[in-house]
Protein backbone atom coordinates (compact mmCIF):
# COMPACT_ATOMS: atom_id res chain seq x y z
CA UNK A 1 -86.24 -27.59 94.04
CA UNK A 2 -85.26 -29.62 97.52
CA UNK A 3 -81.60 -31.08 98.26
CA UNK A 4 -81.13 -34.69 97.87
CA UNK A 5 -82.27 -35.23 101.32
CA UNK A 6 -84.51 -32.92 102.01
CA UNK A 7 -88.50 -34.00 102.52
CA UNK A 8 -90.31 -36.31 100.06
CA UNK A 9 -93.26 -35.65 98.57
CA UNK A 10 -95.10 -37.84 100.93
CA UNK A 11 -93.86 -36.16 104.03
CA UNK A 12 -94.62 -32.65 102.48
CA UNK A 13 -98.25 -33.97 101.74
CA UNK A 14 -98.41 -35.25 105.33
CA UNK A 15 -97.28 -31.83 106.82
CA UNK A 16 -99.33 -29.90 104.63
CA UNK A 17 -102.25 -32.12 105.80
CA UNK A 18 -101.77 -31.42 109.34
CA UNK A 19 -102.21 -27.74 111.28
CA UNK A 20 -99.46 -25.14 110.75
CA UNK A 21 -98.02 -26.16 114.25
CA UNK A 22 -97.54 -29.48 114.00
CA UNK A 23 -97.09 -29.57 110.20
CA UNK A 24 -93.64 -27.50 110.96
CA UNK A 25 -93.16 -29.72 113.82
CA UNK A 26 -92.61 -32.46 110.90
CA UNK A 27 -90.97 -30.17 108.29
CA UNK A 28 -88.14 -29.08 111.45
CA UNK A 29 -85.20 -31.84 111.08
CA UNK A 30 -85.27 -31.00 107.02
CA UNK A 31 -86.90 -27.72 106.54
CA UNK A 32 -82.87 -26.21 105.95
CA UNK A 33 -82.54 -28.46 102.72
CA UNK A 34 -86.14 -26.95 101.42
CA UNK A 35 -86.35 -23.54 99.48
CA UNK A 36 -88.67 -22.30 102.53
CA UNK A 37 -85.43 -21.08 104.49
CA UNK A 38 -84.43 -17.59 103.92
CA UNK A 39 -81.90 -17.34 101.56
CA UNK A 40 -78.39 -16.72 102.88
CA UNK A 41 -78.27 -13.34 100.04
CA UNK A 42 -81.37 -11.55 102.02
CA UNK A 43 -80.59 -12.29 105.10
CA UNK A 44 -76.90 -10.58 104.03
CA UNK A 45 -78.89 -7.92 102.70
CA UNK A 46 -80.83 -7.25 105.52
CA UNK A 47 -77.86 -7.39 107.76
CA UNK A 48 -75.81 -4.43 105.52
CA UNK A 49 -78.94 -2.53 105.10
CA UNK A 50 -79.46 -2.10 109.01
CA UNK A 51 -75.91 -1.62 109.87
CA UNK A 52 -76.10 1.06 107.52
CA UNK A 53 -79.14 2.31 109.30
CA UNK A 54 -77.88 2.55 113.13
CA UNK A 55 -74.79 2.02 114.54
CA UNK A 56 -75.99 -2.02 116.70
CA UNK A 57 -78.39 -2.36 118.89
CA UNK A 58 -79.28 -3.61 121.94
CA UNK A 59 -81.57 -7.21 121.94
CA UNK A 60 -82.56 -8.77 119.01
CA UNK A 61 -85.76 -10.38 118.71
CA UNK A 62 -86.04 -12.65 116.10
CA UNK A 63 -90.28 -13.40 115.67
CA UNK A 64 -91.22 -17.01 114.22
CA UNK A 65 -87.46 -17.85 114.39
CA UNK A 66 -87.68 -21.16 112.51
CA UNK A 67 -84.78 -23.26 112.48
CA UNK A 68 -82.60 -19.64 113.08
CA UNK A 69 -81.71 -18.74 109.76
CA UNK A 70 -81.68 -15.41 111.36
CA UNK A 71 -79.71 -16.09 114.77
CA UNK A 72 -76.18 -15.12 113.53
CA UNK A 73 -77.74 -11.40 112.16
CA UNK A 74 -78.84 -10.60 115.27
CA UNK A 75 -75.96 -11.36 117.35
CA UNK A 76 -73.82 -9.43 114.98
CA UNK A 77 -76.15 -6.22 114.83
CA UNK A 78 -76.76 -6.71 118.59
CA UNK A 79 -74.49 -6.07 122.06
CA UNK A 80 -76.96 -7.67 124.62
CA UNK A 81 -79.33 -11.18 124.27
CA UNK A 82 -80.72 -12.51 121.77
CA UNK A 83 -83.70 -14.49 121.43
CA UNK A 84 -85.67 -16.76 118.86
CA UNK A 85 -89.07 -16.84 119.52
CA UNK A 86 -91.47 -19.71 117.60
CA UNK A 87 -94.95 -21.58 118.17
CA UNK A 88 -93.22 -24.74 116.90
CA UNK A 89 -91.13 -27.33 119.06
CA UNK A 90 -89.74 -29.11 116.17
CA UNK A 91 -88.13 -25.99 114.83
CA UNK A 92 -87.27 -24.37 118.24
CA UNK A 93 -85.42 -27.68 118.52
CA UNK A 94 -83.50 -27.48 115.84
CA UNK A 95 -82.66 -23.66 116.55
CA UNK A 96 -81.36 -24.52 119.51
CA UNK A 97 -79.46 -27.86 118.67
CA UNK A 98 -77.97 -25.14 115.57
CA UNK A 99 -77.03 -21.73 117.89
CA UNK A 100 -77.80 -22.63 121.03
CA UNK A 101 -75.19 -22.89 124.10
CA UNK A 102 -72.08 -24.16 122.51
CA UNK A 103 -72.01 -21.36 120.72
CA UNK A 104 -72.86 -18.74 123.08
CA UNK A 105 -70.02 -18.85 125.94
CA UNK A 106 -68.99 -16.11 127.94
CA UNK A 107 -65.97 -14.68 126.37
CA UNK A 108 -66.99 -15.35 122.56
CA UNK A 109 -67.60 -11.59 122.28
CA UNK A 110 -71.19 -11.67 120.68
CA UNK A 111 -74.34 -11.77 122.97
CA UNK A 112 -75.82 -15.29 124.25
CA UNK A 113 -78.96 -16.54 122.80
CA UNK A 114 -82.32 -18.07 124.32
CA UNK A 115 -85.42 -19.69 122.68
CA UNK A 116 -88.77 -19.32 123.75
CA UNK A 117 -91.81 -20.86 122.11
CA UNK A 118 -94.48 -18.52 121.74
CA UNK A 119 -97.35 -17.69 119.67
CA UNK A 120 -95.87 -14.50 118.05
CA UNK A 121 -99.78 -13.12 118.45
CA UNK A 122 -99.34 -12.99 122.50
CA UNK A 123 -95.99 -13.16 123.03
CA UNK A 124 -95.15 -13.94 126.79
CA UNK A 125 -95.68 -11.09 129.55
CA UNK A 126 -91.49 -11.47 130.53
CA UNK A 127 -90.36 -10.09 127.09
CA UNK A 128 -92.31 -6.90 127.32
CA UNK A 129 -89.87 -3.97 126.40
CA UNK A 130 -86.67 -5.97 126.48
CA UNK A 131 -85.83 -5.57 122.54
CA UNK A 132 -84.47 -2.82 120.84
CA UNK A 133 -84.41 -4.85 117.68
CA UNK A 134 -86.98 -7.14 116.58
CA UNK A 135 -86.59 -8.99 112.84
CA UNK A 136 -88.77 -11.27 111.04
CA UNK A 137 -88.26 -13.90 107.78
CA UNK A 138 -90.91 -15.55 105.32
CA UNK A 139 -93.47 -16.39 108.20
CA UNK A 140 -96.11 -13.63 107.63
CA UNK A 141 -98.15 -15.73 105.13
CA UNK A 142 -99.00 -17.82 108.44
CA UNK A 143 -101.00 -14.74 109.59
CA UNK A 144 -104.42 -13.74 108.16
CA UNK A 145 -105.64 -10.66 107.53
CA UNK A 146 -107.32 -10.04 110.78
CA UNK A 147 -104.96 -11.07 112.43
CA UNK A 148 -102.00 -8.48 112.00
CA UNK A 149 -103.55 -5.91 114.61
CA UNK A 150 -102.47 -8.57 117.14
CA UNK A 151 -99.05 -9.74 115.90
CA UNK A 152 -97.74 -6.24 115.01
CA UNK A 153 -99.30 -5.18 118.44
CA UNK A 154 -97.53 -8.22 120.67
CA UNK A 155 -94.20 -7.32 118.82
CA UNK A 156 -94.61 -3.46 119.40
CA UNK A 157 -94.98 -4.53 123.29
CA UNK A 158 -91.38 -6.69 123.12
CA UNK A 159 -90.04 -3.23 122.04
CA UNK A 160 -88.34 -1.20 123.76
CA UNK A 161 -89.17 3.00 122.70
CA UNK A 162 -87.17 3.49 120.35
CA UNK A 163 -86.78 0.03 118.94
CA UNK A 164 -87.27 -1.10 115.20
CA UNK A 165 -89.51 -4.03 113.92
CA UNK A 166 -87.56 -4.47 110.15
CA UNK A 167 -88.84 -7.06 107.90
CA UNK A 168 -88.35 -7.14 103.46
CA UNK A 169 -91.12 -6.74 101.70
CA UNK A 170 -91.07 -7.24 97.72
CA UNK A 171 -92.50 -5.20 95.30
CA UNK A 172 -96.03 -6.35 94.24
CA UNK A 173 -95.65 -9.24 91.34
CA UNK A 174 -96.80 -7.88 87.93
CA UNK A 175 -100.16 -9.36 86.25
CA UNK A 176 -97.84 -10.53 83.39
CA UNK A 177 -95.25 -12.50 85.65
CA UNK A 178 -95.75 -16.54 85.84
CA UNK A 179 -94.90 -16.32 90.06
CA UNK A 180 -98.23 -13.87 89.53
CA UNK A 181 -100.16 -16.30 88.77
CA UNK A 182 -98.11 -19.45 90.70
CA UNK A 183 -99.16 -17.55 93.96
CA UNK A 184 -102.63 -16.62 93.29
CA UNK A 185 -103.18 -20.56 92.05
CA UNK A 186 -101.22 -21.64 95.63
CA UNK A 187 -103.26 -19.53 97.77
CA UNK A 188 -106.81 -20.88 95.90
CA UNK A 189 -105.35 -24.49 96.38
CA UNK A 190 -104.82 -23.38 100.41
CA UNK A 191 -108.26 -21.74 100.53
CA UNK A 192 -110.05 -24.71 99.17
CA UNK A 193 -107.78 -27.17 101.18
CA UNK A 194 -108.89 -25.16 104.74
CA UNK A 195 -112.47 -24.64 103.63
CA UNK A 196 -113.15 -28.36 103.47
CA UNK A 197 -109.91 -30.36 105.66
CA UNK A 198 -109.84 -29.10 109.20
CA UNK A 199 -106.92 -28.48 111.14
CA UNK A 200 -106.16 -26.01 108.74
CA UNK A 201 -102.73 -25.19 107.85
CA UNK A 202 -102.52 -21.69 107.25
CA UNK A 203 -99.85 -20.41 104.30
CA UNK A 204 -100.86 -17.89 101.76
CA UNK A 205 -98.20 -15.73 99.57
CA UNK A 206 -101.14 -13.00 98.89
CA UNK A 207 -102.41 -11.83 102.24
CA UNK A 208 -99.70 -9.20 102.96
CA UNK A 209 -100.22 -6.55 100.87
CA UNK A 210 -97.53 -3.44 101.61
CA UNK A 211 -100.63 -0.90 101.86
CA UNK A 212 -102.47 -2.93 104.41
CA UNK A 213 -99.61 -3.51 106.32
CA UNK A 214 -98.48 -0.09 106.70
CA UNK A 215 -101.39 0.74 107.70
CA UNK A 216 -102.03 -1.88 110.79
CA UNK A 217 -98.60 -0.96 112.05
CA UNK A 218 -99.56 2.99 112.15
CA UNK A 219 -102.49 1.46 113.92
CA UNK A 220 -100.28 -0.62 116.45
CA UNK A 221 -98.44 2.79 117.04
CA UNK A 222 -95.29 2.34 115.21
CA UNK A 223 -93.69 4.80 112.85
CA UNK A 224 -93.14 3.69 109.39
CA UNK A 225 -90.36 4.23 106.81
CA UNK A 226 -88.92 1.91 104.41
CA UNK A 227 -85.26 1.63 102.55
CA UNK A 228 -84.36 -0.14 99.61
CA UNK A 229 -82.73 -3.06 99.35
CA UNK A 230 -80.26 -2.37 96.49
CA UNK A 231 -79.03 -6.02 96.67
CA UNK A 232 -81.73 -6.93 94.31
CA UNK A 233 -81.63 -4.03 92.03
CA UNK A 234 -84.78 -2.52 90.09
CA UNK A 235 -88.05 -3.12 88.21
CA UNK A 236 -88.01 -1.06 84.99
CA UNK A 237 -89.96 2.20 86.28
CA UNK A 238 -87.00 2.48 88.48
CA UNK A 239 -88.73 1.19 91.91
CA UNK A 240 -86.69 -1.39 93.98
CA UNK A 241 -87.59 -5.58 93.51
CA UNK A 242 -87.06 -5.68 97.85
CA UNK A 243 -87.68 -3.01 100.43
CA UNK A 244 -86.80 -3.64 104.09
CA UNK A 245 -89.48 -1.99 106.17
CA UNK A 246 -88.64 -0.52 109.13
CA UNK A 247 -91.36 0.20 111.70
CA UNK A 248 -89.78 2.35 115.22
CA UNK A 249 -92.10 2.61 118.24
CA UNK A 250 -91.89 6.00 119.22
């Protein structure tokens, strides 16, 4: 499951003992040799299916950044900045020391990139309507319920009108599949852990549901459509496994 040096078990108990923040602070300098990073395949995916979608675009946003699994998408899709936004130093620090400014000279022929660490809730007041793009990997089990009014309503102010929040979404996990069951047992663990262990560290697979979400991001104001992503083929009644959901402020 993790690469030969990637964390031990005793650092992932400490991390997952600490608050989200500072838990990824300690996860940062090995969280690439974990399965938590986006796999290289969807972020591919994601890449074809927008190009396919729109011919580039201007900024790219990338929201909870990470380490910047992401960065090299965005600077492909996009002609102007780029810029990773996460609440965590340690993996802001890592993003940076990965695709920061040796790799982003004038000349190179893809847009530079900046970092900015930010609570994707309230992102700052400077990166109102700068973005054109905005693109988001495996965070949004760190966001509960109630909170999704606020995170898909900071990101729909970082648009600009016109611009397109896209994030995959996978087709709901049958009753009869063993990751079924492996999430709903995670997310009880989680629950338990954060009812009685304060800070909390907040990471649930099940709180994301595709109906919900659509419907907070009407809400927010954005216009919502989704395309397949026919990297990952189809369940047998014919629906896709992944969908990349694309939500436009108008």
């Amino acid at each position: 499951m993790f690469a030969p040096k990637g964390p031990s078990l005793r650092e992932l108990a400490v991390q997952a003992m600490s608050s989200t923040e500072h838990g990824y602070d300690l996860l940062a300098p090995k969280f690439d040799l974990t399965p938590f990073r986006t796999p290289d395949r969807m972020l591919d995916a994601v890449e074809e299916t927008l190009a396919r979608y729109e011919d580039g675009f201007g900024a790219g946003l990338d929201v909870c950044c990470g380490t910047g699994a992401a960065i090299p998408v965005l600077r492909r899709l996009c002609r102007e900045r780029v810029t990773g936004a996460d609440f965590s130093a340690g993996m802001l620090a890592e993003a940076e020391r990965a695709h920061g400014a040796r790799d982003t000279a004038s000349g190179t022929g893809r847009p530079a990139v900046d970092f900015v660490r930010a609570d994707a809730r309230a992102l700052p007041a400077e990166l109102r309507s700068s973005y054109d793009l905005a693109v988001s990997f495996g965070a949004f089990g760190h966001f509960l319920p109630a909170e999704r009014p606020a995170l898909f309503g900071s990101v729909y102010g970082a648009l600009r009108p016109g611009g397109v929040f896209a994030f995959p979404v996978p087709a709901p996990l049958p009753m009869a599949s063993p990751y079924y069951w492996a999430t709903a047992g995670f997310d009880a663990v989680m629950r338990v852990r954060n009812a009685v262990w304060r800070p909390r560290f907040v990471m649930y697979y099940r709180t994301f549901p595709f109906g919900g979400v659509r419907e907070d991001l009407r809400r927010a104001g954005f216009a919502v459509e989704t395309l397949p992503l026919e990297h990952f083929g189809h369940r047998p009644d014919g629906t896709p496994r992944w969908r990349l959901l694309l939500a436009r402020r108008p």
